[in-house]
Protein backbone atom coordinates (compact mmCIF):
# COMPACT_ATOMS: atom_id res chain seq x y z
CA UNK A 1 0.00 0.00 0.00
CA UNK A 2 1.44 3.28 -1.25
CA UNK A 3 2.29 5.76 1.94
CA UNK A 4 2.72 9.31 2.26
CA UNK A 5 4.79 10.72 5.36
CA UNK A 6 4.61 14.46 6.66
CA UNK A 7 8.11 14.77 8.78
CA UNK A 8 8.94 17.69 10.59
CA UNK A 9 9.81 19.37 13.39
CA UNK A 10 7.31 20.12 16.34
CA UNK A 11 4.86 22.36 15.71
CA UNK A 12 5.45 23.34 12.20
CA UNK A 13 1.57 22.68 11.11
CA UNK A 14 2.30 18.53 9.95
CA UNK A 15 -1.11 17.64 11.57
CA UNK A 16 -3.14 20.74 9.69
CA UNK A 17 -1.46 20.15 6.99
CA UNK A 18 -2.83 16.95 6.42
CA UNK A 19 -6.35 17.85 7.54
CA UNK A 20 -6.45 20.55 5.25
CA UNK A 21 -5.25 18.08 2.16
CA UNK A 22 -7.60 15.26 3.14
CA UNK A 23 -10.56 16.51 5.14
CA UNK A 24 -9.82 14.11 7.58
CA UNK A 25 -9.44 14.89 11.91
CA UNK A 26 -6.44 14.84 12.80
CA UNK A 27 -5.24 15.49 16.42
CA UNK A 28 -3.64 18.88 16.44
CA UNK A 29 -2.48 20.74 19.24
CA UNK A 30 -1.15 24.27 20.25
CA UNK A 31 1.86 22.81 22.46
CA UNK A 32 4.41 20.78 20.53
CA UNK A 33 4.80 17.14 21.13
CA UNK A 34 0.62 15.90 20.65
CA UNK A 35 1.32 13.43 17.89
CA UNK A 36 4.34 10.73 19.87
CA UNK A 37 3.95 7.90 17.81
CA UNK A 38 3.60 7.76 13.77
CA UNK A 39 -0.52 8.02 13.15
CA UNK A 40 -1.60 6.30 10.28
CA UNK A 41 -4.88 7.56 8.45
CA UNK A 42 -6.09 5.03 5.38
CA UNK A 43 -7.50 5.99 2.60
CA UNK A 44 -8.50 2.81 0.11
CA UNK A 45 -5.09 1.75 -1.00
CA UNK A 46 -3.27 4.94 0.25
CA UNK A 47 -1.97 5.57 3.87
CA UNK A 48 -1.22 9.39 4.95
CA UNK A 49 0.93 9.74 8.24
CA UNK A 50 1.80 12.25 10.26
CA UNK A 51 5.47 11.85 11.92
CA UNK A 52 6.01 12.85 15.36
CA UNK A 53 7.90 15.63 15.87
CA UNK A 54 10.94 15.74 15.95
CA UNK A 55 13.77 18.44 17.84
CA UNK A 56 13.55 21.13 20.47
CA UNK A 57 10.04 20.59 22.64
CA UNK A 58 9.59 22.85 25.21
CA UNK A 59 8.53 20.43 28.56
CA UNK A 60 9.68 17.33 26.54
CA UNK A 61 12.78 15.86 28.42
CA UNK A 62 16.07 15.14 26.59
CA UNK A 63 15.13 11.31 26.42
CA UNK A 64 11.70 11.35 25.37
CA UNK A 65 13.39 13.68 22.54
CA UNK A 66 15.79 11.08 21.74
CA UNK A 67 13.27 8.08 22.04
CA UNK A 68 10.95 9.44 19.56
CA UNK A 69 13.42 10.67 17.22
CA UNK A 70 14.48 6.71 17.31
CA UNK A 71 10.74 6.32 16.42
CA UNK A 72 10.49 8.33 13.44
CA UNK A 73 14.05 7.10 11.99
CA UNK A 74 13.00 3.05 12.65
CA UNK A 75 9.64 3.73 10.94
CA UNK A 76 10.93 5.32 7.85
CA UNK A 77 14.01 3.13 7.50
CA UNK A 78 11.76 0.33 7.99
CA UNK A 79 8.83 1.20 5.59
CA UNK A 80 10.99 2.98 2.97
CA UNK A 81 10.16 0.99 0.37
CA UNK A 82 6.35 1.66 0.75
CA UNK A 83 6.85 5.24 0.64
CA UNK A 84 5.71 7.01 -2.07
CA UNK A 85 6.59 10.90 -1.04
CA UNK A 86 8.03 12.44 1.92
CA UNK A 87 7.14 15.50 2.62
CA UNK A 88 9.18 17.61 4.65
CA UNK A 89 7.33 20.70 6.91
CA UNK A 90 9.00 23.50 7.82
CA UNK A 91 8.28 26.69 9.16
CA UNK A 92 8.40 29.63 6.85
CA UNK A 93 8.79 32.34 9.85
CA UNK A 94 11.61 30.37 11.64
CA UNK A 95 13.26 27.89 9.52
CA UNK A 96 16.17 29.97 8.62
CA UNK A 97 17.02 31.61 12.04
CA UNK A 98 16.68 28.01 13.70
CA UNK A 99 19.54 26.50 10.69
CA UNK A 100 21.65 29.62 11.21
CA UNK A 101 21.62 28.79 14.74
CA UNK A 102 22.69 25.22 14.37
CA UNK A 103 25.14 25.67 12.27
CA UNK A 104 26.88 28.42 14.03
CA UNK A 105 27.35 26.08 16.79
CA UNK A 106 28.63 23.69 14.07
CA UNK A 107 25.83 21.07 14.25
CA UNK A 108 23.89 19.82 11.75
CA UNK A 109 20.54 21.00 11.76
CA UNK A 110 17.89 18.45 12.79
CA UNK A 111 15.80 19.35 9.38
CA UNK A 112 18.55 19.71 7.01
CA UNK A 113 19.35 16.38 8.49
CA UNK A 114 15.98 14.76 8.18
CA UNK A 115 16.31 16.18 4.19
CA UNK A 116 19.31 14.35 3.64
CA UNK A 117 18.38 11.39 5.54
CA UNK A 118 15.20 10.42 3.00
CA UNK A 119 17.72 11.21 0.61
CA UNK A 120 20.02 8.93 1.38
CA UNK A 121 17.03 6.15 1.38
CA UNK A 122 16.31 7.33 -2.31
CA UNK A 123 12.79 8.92 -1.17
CA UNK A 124 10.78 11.21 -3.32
CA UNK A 125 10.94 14.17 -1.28
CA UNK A 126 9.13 17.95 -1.63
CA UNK A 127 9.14 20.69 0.95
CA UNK A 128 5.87 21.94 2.59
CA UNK A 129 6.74 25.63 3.45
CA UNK A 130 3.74 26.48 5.89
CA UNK A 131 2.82 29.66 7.42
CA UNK A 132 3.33 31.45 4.37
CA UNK A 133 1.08 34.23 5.80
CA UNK A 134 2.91 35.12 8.13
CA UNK A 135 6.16 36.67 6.02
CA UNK A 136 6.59 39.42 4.37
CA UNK A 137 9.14 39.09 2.03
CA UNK A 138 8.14 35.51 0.04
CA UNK A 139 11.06 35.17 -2.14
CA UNK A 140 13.64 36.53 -0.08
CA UNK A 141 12.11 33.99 2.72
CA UNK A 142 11.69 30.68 0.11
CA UNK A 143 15.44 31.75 -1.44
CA UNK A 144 16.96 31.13 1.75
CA UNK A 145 14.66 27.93 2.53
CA UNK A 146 16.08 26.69 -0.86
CA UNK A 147 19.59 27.68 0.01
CA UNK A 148 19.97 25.85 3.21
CA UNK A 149 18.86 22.85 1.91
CA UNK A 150 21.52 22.39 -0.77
CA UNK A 151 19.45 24.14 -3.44
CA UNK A 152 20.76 26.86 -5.53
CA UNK A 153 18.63 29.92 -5.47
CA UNK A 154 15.96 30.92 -7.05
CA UNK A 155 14.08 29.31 -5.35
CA UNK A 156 11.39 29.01 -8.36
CA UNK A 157 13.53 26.99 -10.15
CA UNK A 158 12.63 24.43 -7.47
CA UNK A 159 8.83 24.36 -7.58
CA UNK A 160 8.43 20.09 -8.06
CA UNK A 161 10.20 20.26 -4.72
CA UNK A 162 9.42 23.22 -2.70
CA UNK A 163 5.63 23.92 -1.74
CA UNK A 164 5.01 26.77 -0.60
CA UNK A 165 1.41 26.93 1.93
CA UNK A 166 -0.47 28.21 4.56
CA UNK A 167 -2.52 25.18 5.98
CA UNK A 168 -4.30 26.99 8.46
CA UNK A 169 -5.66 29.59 5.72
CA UNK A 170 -6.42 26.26 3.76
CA UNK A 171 -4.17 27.62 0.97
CA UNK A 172 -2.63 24.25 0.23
CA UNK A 173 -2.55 24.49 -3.64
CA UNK A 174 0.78 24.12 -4.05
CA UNK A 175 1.49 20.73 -2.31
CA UNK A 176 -1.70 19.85 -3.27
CA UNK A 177 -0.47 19.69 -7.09
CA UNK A 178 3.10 17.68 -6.10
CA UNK A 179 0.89 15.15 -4.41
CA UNK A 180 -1.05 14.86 -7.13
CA UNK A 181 1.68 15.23 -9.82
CA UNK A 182 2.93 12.12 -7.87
CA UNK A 183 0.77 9.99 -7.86
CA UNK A 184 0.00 10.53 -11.21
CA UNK A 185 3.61 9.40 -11.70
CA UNK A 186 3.28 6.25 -10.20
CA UNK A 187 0.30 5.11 -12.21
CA UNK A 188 -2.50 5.40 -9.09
CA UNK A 189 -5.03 8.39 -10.58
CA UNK A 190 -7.10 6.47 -8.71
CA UNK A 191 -6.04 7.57 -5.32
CA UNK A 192 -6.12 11.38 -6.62
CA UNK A 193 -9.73 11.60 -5.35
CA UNK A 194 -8.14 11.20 -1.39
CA UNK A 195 -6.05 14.95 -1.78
CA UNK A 196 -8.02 18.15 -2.65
């Protein structure tokens, strides 16, 4: 059964995300860490789930952290050959500052990790850019999304992998299309009718 993932850190809109592209209830909270184990949602022959979160969670100790990044990596190492798309959520209003951060402190940051990770297990992977509403400057903002994530700028020049929404305002176009475009791809039209 073909799978879809939404990965992310906590609290970047994975959960709204996915109940604005399916319609479906999905638990979504206003502190980070609601969603601590992968949740499944079937659709027909198509499953949809939303990853924990993964990172910084503010009243989330260092080892529940660690355990459910173990979680995520497991499940996606494990079912990688099920996947279809990952799709990567990151926050449009914080993404860059939080990367900058990392790597000044020369770490790796925990997305730009998670990117290369489903790389490296040859998944199909876009970028959800959510809260789009809440910048000002959308190229300048997008540029530098593409940037730290190994992709020369423009950022248009990257629009099968970078998706820019806002799933709160239900503006979900964008990822809306790669979805489709995807599955469309991989011969299932017939599983088109589960993404609006």
């Amino acid at each position: 059964m073909p799978e879809i993932i939404f990965t992310g850190r906590s609290n970047v809109g994975k959960s709204s995300l996915i109940r604005a592209l399916s319609g479906k209830k999905v638990p979504v909270g206003k502190r980070p860490g609601v969603t601590l184990a992968p949740l499944r949602l079937r659709f027909a022959d198509l499953t949809i789930t939303d990853m924990p979160g993964f990172g910084f969670m503010s009243g989330v100790d260092e080892k529940k952290r660690e355990r459910i990044k173990d979680v995520i990596v497991k499940y996606i190492e494990d079912g990688a050959a099920e996947i279809l798309l990952a799709v990567l959520v990151v926050d449009a209003r914080s993404f860059s500052e939080v990367v900058d951060r990392w790597r000044a402190r020369d770490e790796i940051p925990v997305e730009v990790e998670m990117f290369e990770f489903l790389h490296e297990l040859d998944l199909d992977v876009v970028v959800a850019v959510n809260k789009m509403d809440n910048v000002s400057d959308r190229d300048e903002v997008l540029d530098g999304i593409a940037q730290r994530l190994g992709m020369f700028p423009p950022w248009r020049q990257w629009t099968d992998v970078i998706a820019p929404v806002s799933a709160k305002k239900g503006d979900v176009g964008a990822i809306s299309s790669l979805i489709k475009g995807r599955l469309h791809s991989a011969k299932r039209d017939d599983l088109l009718r589960f993404i609006r």
